[in-house]
C-alpha atoms as a PDB file:
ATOM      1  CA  UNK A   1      70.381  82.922  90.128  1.00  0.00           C
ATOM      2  CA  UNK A   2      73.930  83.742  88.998  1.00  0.00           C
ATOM      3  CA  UNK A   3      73.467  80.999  85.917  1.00  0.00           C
ATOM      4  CA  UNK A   4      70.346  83.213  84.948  1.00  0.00           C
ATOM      5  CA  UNK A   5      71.594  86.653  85.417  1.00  0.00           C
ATOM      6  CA  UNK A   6      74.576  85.851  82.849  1.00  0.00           C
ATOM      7  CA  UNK A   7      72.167  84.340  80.188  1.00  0.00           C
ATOM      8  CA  UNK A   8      69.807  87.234  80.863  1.00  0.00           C
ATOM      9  CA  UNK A   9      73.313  89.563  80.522  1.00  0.00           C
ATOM     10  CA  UNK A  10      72.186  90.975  83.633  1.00  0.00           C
ATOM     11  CA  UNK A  11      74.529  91.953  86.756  1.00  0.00           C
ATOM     12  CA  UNK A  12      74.931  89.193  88.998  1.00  0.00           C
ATOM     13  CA  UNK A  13      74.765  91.322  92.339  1.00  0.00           C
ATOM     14  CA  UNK A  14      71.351  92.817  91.508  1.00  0.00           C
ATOM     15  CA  UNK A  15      69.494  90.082  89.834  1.00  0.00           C
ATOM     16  CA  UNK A  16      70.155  87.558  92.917  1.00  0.00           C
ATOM     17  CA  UNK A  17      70.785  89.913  96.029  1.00  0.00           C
ATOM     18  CA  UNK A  18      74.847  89.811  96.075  1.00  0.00           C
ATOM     19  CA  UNK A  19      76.593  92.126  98.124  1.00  0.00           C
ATOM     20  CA  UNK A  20      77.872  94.292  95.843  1.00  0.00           C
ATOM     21  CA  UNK A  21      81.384  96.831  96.633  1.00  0.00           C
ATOM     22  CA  UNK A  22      83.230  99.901  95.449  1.00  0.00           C
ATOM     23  CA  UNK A  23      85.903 101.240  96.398  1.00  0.00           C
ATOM     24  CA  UNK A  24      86.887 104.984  95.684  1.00  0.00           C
ATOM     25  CA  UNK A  25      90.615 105.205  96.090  1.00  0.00           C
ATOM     26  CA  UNK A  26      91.675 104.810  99.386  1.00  0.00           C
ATOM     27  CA  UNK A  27      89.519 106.465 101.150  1.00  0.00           C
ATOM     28  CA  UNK A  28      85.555 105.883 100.479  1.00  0.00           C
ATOM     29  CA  UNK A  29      83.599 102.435 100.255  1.00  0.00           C
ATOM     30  CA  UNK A  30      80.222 101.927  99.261  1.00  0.00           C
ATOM     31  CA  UNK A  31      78.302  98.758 100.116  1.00  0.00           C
ATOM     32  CA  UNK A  32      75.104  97.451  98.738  1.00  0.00           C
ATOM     33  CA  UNK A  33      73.204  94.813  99.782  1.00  0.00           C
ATOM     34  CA  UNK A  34      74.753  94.258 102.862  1.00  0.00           C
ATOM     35  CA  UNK A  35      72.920  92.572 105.566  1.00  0.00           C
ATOM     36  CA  UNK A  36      74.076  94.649 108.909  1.00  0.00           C
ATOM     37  CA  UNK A  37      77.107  95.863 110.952  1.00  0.00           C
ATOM     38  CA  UNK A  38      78.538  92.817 112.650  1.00  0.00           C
ATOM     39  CA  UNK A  39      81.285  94.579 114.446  1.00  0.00           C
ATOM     40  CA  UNK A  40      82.802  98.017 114.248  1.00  0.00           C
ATOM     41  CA  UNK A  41      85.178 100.204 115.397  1.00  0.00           C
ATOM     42  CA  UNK A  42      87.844 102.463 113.953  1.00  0.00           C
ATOM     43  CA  UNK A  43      90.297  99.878 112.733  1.00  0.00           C
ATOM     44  CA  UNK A  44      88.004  97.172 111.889  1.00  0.00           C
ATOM     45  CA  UNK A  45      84.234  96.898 110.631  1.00  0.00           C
ATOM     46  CA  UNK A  46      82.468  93.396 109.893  1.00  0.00           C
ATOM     47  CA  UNK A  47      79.136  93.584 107.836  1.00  0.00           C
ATOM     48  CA  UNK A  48      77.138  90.347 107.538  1.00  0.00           C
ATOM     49  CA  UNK A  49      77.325  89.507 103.449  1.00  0.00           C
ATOM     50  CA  UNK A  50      74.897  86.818 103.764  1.00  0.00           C
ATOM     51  CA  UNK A  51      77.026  83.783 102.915  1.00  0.00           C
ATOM     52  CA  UNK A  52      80.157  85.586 103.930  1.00  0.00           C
ATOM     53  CA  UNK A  53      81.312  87.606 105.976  1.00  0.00           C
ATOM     54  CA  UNK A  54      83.330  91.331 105.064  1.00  0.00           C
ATOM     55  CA  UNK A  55      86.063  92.631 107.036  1.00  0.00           C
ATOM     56  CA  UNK A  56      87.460  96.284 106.061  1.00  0.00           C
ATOM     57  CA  UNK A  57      90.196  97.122 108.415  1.00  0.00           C
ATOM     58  CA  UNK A  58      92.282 100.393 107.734  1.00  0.00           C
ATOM     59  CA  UNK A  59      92.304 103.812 110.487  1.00  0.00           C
ATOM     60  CA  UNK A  60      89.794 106.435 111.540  1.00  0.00           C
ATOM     61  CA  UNK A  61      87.340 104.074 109.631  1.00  0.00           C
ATOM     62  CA  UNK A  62      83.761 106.237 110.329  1.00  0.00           C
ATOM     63  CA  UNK A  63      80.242 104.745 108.629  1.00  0.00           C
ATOM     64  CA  UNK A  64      78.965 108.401 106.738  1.00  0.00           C
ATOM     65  CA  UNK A  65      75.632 106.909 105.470  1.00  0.00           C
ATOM     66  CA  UNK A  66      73.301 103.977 106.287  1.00  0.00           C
ATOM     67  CA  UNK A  67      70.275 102.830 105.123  1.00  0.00           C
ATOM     68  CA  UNK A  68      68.398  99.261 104.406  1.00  0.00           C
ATOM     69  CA  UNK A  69      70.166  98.568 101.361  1.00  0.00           C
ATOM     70  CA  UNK A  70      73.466 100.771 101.255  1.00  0.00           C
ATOM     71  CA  UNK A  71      76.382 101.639 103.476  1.00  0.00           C
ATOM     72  CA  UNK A  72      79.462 104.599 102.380  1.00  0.00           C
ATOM     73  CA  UNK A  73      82.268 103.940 104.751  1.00  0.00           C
ATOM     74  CA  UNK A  74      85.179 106.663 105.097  1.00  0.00           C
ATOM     75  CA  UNK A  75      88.429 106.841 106.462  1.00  0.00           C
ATOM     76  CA  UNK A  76      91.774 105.566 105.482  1.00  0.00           C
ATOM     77  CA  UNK A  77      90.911 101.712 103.883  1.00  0.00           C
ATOM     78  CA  UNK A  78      93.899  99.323 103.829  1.00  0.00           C
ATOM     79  CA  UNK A  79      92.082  95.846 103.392  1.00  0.00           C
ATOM     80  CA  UNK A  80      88.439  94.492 102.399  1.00  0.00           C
ATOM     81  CA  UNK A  81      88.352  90.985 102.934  1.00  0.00           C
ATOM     82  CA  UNK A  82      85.643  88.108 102.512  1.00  0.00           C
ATOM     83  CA  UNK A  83      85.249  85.252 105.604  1.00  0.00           C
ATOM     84  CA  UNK A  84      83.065  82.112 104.593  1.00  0.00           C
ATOM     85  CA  UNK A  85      80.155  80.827 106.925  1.00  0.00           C
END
């Protein structure tokens, strides 16, 4: 899907379902495509990525919006990490 989404000059995320992340500064994430909260508390949230899993760890780390396809996470961010399955 990736292969096809670079001939088709297409972004890889939305053409084959990848999780796809922004960070604003240090305080504000958004994350699309996400599969669901794994874990979470306010130092540390795990979100199933599909084939990995994403750890944000940082302080007074809050989920401000949810839906099916997008999570915005606030709060002071320090890390966003990827674990392999």
């Amino acid at each position: 899907m990736e292969k096809t989404a670079s001939l088709l000059d297409l972004p890889a995320d939305a053409f084959a379902g990848l999780t796809h992340i922004e960070i604003i500064g240090s305080k504000e994430l958004l994350i699309e495509n996400h599969k669901g909260i794994l874990e979470y508390n306010d130092n540390e949230v795990k979100l199933n990525g599909g084939k990995t899993v994403i750890r944000i760890t940082g302080m007074r780390l809050t989920v401000a919006s949810m839906n099916e396809n997008e999570l915005r996470m606030v709060g002071q961010i320090e890390s966003v990490s990827f674990i392999g399955l």
